[in-house]
Protein backbone atom coordinates (compact mmCIF):
# COMPACT_ATOMS: atom_id res chain seq x y z
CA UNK A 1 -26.76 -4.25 -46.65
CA UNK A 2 -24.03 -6.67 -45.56
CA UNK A 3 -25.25 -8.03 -42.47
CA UNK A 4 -25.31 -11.63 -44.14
CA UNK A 5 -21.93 -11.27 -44.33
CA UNK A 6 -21.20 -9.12 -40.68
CA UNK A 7 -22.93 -11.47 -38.69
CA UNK A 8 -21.02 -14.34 -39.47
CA UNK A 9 -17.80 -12.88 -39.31
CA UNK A 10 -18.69 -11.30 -35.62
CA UNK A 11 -20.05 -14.61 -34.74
CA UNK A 12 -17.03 -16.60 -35.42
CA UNK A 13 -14.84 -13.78 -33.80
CA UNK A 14 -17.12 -14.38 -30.28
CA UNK A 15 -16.52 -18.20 -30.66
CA UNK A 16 -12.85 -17.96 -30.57
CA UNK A 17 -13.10 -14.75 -27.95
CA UNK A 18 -15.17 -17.20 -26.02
CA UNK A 19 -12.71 -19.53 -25.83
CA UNK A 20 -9.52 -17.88 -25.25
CA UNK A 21 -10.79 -15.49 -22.67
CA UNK A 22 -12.01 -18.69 -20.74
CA UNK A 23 -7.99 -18.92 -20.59
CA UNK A 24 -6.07 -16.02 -20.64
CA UNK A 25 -9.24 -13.84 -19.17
CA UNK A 26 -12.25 -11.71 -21.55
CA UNK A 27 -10.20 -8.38 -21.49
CA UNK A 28 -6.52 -9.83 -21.77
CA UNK A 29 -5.02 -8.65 -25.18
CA UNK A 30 -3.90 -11.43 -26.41
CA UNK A 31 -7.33 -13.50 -26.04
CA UNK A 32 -8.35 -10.45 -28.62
CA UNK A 33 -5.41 -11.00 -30.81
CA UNK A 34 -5.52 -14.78 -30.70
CA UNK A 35 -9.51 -14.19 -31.77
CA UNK A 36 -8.52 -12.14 -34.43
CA UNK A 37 -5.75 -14.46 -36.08
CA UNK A 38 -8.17 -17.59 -35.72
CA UNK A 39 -11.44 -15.94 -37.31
CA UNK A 40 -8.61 -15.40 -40.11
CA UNK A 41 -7.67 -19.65 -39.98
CA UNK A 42 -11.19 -20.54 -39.83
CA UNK A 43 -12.12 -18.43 -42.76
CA UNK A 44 -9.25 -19.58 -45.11
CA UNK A 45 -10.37 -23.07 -43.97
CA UNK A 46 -13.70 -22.56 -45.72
CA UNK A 47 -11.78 -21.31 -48.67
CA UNK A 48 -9.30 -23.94 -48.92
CA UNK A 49 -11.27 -26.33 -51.58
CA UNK A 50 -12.10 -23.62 -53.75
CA UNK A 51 -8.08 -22.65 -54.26
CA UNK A 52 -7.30 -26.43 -54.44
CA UNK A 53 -9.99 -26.49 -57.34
CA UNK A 54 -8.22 -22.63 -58.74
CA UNK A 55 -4.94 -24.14 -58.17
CA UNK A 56 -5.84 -27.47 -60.48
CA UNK A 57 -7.61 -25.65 -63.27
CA UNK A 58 -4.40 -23.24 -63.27
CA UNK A 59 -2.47 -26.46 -64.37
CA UNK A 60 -4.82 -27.59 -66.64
CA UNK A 61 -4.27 -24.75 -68.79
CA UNK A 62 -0.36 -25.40 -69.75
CA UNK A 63 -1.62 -27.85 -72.00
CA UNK A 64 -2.40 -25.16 -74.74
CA UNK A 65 0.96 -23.43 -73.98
CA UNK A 66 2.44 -24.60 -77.53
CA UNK A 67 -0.49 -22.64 -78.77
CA UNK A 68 0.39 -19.57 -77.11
CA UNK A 69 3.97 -19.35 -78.51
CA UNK A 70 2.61 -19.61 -81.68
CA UNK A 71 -0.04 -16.54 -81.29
CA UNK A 72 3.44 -14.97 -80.15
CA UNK A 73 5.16 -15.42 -83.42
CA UNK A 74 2.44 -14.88 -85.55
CA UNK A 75 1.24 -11.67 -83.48
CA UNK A 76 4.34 -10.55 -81.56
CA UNK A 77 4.21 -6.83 -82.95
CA UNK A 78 0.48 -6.22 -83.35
CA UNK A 79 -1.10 -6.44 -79.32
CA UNK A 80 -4.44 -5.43 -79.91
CA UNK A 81 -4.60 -8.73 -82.37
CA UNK A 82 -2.60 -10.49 -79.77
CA UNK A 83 -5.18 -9.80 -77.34
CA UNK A 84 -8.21 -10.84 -79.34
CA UNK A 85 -6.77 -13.92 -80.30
CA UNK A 86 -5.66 -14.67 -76.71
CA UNK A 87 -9.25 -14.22 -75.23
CA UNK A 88 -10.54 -16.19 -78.78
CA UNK A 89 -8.33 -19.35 -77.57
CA UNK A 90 -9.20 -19.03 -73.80
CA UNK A 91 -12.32 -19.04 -74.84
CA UNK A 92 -12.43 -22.07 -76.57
CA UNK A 93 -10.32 -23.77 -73.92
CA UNK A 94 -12.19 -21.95 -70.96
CA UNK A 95 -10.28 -20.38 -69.15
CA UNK A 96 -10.77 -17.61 -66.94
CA UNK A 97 -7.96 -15.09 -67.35
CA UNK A 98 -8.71 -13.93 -63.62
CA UNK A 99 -9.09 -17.34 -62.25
CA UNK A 100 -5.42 -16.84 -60.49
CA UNK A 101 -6.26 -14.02 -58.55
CA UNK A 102 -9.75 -15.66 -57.33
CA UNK A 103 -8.53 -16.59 -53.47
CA UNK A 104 -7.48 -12.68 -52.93
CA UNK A 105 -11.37 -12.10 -55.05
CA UNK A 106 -13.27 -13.78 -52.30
CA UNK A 107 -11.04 -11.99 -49.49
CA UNK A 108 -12.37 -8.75 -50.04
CA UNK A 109 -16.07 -8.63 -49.07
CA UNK A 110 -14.01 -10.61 -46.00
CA UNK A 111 -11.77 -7.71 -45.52
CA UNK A 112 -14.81 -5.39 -45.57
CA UNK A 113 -16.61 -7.30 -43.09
CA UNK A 114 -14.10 -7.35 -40.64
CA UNK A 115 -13.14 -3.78 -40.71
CA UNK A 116 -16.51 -2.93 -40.20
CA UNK A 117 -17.07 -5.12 -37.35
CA UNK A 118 -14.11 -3.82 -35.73
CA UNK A 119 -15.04 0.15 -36.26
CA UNK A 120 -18.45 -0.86 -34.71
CA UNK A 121 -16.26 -1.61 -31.61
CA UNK A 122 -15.79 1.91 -30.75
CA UNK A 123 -16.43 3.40 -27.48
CA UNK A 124 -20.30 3.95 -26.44
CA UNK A 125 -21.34 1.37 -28.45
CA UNK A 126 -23.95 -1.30 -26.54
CA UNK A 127 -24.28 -3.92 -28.92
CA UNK A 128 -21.74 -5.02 -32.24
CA UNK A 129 -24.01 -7.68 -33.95
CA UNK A 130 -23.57 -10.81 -31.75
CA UNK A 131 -22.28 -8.99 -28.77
CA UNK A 132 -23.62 -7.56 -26.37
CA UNK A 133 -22.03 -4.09 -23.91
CA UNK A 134 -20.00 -6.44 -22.35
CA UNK A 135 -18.38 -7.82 -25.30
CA UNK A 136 -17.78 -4.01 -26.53
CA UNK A 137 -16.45 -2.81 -23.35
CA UNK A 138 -13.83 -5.73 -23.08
CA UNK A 139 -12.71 -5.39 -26.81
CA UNK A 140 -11.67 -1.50 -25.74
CA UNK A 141 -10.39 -2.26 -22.85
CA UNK A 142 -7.90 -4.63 -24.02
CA UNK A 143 -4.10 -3.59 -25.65
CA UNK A 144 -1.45 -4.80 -27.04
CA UNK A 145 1.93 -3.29 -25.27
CA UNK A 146 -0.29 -0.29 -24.58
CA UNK A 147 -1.81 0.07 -28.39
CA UNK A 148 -5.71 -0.29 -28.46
CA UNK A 149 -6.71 -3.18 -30.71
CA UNK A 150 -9.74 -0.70 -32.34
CA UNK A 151 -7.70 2.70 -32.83
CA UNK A 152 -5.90 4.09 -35.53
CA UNK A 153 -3.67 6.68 -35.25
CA UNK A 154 -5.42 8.94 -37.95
CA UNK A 155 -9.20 7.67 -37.43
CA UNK A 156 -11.27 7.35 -40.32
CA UNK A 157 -14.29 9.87 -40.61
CA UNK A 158 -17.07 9.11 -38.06
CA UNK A 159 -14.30 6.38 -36.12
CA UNK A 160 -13.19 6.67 -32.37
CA UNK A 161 -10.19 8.90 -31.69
CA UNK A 162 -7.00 8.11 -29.80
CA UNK A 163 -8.39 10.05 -27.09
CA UNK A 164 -11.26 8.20 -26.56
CA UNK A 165 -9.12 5.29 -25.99
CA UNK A 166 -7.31 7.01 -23.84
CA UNK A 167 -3.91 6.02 -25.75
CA UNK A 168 -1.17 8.44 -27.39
CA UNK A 169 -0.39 8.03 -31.10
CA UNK A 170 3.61 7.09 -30.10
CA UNK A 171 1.98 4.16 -28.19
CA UNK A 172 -0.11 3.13 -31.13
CA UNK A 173 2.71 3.70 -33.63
CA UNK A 174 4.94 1.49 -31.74
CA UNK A 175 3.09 -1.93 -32.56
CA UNK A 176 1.64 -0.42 -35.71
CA UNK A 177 5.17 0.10 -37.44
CA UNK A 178 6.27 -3.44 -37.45
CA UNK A 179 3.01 -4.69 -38.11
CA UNK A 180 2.62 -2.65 -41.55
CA UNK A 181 6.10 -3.42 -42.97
CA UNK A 182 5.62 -7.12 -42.18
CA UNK A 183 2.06 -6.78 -44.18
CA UNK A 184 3.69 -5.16 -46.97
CA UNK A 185 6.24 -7.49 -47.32
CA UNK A 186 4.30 -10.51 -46.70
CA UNK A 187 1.62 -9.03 -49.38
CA UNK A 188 4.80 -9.03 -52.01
CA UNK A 189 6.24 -12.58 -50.82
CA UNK A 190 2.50 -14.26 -51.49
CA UNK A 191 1.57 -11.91 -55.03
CA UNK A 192 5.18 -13.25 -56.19
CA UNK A 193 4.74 -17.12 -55.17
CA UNK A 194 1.06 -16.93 -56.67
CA UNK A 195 2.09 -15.59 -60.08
CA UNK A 196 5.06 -17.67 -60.80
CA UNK A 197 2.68 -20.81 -60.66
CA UNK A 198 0.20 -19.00 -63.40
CA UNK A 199 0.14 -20.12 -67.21
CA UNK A 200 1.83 -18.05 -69.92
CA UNK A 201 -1.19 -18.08 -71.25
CA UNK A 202 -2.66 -15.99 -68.03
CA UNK A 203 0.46 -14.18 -67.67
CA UNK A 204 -0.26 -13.06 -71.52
CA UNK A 205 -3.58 -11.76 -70.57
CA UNK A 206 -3.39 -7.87 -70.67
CA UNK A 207 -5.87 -8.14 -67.81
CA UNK A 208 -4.51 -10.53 -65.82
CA UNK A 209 -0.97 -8.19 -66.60
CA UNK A 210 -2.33 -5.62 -64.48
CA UNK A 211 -3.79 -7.67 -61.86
CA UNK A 212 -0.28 -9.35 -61.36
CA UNK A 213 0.93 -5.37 -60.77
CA UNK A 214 -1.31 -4.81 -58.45
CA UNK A 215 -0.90 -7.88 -56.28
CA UNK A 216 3.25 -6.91 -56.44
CA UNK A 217 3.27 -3.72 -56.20
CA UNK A 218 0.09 -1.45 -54.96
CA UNK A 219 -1.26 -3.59 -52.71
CA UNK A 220 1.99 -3.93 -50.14
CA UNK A 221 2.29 -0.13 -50.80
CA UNK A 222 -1.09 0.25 -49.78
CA UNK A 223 -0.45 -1.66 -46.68
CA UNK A 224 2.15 1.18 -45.56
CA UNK A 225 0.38 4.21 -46.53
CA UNK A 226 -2.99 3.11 -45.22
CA UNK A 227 -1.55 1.41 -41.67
CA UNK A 228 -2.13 4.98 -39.85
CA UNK A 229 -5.94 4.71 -41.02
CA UNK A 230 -6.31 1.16 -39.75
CA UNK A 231 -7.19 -0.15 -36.84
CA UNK A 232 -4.69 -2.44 -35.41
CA UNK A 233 -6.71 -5.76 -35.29
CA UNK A 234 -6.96 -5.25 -38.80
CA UNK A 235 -3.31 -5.16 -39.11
CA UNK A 236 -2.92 -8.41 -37.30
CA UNK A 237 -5.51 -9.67 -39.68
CA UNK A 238 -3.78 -8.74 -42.93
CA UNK A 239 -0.14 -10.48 -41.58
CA UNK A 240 -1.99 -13.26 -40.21
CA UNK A 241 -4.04 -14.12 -43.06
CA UNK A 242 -0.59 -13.34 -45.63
CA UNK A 243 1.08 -16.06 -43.60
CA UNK A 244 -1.78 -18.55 -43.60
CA UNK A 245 -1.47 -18.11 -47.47
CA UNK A 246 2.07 -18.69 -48.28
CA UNK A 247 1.75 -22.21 -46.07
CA UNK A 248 -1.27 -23.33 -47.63
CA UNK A 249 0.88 -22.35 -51.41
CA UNK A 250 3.58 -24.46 -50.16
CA UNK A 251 1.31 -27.54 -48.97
CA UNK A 252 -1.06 -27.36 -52.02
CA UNK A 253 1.64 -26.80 -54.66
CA UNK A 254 3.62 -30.11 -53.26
CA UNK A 255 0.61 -32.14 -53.12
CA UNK A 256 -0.48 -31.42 -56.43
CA UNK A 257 3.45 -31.63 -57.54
CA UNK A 258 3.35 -35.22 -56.23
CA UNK A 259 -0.02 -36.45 -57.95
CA UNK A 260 1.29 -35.72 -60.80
CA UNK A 261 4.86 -37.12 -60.91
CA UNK A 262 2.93 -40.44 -59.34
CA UNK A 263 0.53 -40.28 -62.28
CA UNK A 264 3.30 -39.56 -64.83
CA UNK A 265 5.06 -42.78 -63.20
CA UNK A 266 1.90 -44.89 -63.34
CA UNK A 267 1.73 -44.19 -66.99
CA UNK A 268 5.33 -44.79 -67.77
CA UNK A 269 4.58 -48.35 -65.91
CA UNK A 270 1.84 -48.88 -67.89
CA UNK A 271 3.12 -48.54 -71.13
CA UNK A 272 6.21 -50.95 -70.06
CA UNK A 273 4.09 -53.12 -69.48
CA UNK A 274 2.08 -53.52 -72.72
CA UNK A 275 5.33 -53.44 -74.49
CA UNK A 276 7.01 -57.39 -75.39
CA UNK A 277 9.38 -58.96 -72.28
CA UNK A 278 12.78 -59.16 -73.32
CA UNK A 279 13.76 -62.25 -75.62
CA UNK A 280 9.85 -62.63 -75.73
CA UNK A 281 8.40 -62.30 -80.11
CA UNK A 282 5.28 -60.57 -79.86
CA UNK A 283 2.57 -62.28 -80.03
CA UNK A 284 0.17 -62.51 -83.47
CA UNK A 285 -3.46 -62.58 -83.39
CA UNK A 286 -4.36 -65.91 -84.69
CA UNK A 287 -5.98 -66.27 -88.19
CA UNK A 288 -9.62 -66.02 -88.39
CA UNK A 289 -12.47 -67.21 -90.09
CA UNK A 290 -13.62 -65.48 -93.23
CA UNK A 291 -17.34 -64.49 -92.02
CA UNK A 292 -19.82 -66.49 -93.27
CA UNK A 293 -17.40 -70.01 -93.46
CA UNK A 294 -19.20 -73.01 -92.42
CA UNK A 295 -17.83 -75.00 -89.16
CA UNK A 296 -16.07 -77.44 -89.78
CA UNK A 297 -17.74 -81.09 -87.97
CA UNK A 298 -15.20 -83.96 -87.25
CA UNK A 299 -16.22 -87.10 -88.60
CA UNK A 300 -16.17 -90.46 -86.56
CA UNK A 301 -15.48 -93.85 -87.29
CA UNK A 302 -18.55 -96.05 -86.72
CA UNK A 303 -16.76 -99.14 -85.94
CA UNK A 304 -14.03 -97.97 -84.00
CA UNK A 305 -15.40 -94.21 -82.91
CA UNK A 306 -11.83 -92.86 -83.64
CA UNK A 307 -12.16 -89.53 -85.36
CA UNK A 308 -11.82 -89.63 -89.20
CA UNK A 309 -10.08 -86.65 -91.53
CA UNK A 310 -11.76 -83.87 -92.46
CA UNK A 311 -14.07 -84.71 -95.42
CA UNK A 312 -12.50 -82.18 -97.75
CA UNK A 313 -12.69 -83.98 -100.67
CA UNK A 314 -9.27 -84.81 -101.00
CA UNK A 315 -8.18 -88.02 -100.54
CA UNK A 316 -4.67 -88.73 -98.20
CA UNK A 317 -2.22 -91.60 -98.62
CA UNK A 318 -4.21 -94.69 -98.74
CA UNK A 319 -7.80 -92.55 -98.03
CA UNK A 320 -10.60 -93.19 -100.07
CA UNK A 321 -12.70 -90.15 -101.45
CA UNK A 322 -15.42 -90.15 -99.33
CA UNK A 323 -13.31 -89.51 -96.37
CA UNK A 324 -13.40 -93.18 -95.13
CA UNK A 325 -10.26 -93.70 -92.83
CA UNK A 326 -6.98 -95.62 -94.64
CA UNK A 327 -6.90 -99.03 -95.68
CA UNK A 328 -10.48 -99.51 -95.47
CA UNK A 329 -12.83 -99.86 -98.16
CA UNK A 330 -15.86 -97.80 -98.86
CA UNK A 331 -18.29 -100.36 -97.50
CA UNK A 332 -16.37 -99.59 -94.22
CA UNK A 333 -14.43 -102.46 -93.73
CA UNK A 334 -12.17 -102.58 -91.01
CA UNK A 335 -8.35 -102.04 -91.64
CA UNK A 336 -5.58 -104.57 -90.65
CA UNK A 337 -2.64 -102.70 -89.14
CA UNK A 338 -0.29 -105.83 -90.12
CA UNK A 339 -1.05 -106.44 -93.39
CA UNK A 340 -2.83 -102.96 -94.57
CA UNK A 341 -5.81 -105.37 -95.82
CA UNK A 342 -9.04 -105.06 -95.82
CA UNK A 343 -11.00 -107.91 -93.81
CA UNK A 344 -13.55 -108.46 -96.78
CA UNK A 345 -10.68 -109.00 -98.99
CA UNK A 346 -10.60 -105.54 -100.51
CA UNK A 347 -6.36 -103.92 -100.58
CA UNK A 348 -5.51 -100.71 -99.31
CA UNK A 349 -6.19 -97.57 -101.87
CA UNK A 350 -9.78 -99.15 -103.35
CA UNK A 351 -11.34 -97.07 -105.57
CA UNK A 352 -15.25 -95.76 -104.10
CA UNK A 353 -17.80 -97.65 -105.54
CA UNK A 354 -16.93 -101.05 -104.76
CA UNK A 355 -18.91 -102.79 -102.23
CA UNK A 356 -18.20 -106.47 -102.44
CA UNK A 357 -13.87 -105.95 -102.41
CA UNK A 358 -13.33 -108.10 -105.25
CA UNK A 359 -13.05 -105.60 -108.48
CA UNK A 360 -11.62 -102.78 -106.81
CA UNK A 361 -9.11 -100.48 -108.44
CA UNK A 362 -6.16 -100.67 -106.71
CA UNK A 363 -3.18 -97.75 -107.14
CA UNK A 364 -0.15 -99.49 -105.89
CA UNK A 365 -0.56 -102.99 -107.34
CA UNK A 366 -2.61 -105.01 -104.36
CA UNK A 367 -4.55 -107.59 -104.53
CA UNK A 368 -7.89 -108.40 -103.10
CA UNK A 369 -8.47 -111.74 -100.60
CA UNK A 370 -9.60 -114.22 -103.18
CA UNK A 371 -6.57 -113.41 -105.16
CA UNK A 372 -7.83 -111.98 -108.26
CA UNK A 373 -5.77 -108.78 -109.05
CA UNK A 374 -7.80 -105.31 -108.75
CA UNK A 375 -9.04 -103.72 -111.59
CA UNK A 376 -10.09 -99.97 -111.75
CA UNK A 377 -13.72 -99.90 -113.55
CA UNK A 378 -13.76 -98.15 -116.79
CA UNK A 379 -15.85 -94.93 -117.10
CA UNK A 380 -19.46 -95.61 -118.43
CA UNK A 381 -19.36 -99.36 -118.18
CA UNK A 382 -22.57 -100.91 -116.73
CA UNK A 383 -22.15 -103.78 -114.14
């Protein structure tokens, strides 16, 4: 039923087989062990982007801590409410309660596989998926100081004995008692590591509460009472694969650690930055147009080409109304800079209107060329 899993697992253990026996010889036992412990590397290899990815969601989820300690007071003494309200806000967030014990998940139909391709190891067997007699016969043959890599010292039901391996049970314990107290404790060491990095908010989880148990407590226990009913291979793959995982914690953690103190620094950098230099005033938007104002055209001289004021409508010191430029009159006379005289005769300050410089109004007193004083025109009178 699993042979999509069983072939892979046996093909990956004849690669490495493959390749150590070309060194250390096919039945030498630790070309079998060596197999063993890389078939557990090369599988945690293939599973090292999904527990980045578990690892990053994990701290994704502290942002709604705040939220948590409020459920806490609001709920502390009623846990069934507690509950429902947890699951209600990791739904909305969602998160996966479980999501932190998703790397040991995706061990176990690994686990499976590999215990059952080692049990098919057993003696009389001519084929084990991708190997052939050969490949059986050298996997019994090899040991381990004198422990058989495929017995157990209490076999399973329908598994080889010790004698069929030709092996006593005080030369299987021998490797087999080490092996299953560094398993338990390695088991503990990794379930402690792994749940210190999780999320009040998973910790909180009744579910994930037991699951964090189980990883302390009843799986390292299981490792001791079930070591007599496992093969030994199988013991090297349970240290070797608890040792691959607390390195891989320790790398991942620090790299993800690091990203985010750099992007925390970035930020802080960034927001110096916007911020005024010292001694610096902050700089002001400048005004704007109301919408819908009109552009405002520079007028030019047409005897000189010099730019003129802006025809407002109000009239400067010595500027006619309609803009012209000062001291000339509004036939557009040119202005004397000496004298502040028209050249037509007409003073500085004539009234619009005038066109031959000889009546104009004049506000400060001047006089026009011909020497006849300026008069301003009276309203209504007819020329």
């Amino acid at each position: 039923m699993l042979n999509f899993i069983y072939y892979p697992v046996s093909a990956i253990l004849w690669f490495w087989h493959k390749a150590f026996g070309h060194v250390l010889g096919p039945d030498n036992g630790l070309a079998w062990t060596l197999s063993v412990v890389f078939l557990v590397f090369t599988l945690r290899v293939l599973l090292y982007k999904p527990f980045v990815t578990q690892v990053r969601s994990m701290r994704k989820m502290q942002g709604f801590a705040p939220e948590v300690q409020k459920l806490k007071k609001k709920y502390g003494n009623d846990k069934q409410k507690m509950a429902a309200e947890m699951q209600k806000l990791q739904g909305e967030h969602g998160v996966n309660p479980l999501g932190g014990c998703l790397p040991v998940l995706v061990q176990v139909p690994v686990f499976i596989a590999l215990f059952h391709v080692l049990r098919e190891f057993r003696p009389g067997k001519t084929e084990n998926y991708v190997f052939d007699q050969a490949g059986v016969e050298s996997f019994n043959a090899a040991s381990v100081f004198g422990a058989k890599l495929g017995a157990a010292i209490q076999p399973y039901a329908g598994g080889a004995s010790l004698a069929d391996y030709n092996v006593s049970w005080i030369t299987q314990l021998i490797p087999t008692i080490p092996l299953a107290i560094a398993a338990a404790v390695f088991t503990h060491i990794t379930a402690r590591h792994s749940i210190a990095r999780q999320t009040e908010a998973q910790a909180a989880n009744p579910q994930a509460a037991i699951m964090n148990k189980l990883l302390l407590w009843v799986f390292p226990i299981g490792a001791l009472v079930g070591a007599p009913f496992l093969p030994l291979a199988i013991l090297m793959y349970w240290v070797a694969n608890n040792l691959w995982t607390l390195g891989q914690q320790r790398v991942v953690y620090d790299k993800i650690d690091a990203e985010e103190a750099e992007a925390r620094t970035r930020k802080a950098d960034s927001q110096r930055n916007l911020g005024p230099k010292v001694g610096q005033k902050p700089i002001q938007n400048p005004k704007q147009k109301k919408p819908g104002a009109k552009p405002i055209v520079p007028q030019t001289d047409p005897t000189t080409g010099a730019t003129a004021p802006e025809a407002n409508g109000s009239a400067n010191e010595g500027t006619a109304k309609n803009g012209a430029t000062a001291g000339s009159a509004t036939n557009g006379a040119a202005h004397d800079p000496v004298s502040g005289t028209a050249t037509n005769g007409a003073t500085e300050g004539t009234t619009p209107g005038q066109t031959d410089g000889t009546t104009g109004g004049n506000a400060t007193g001047g006089t026009a060329a011909n020497g006849r004083p300026g008069s301003t025109p009276k309203r209504g009178r007819k020329r």
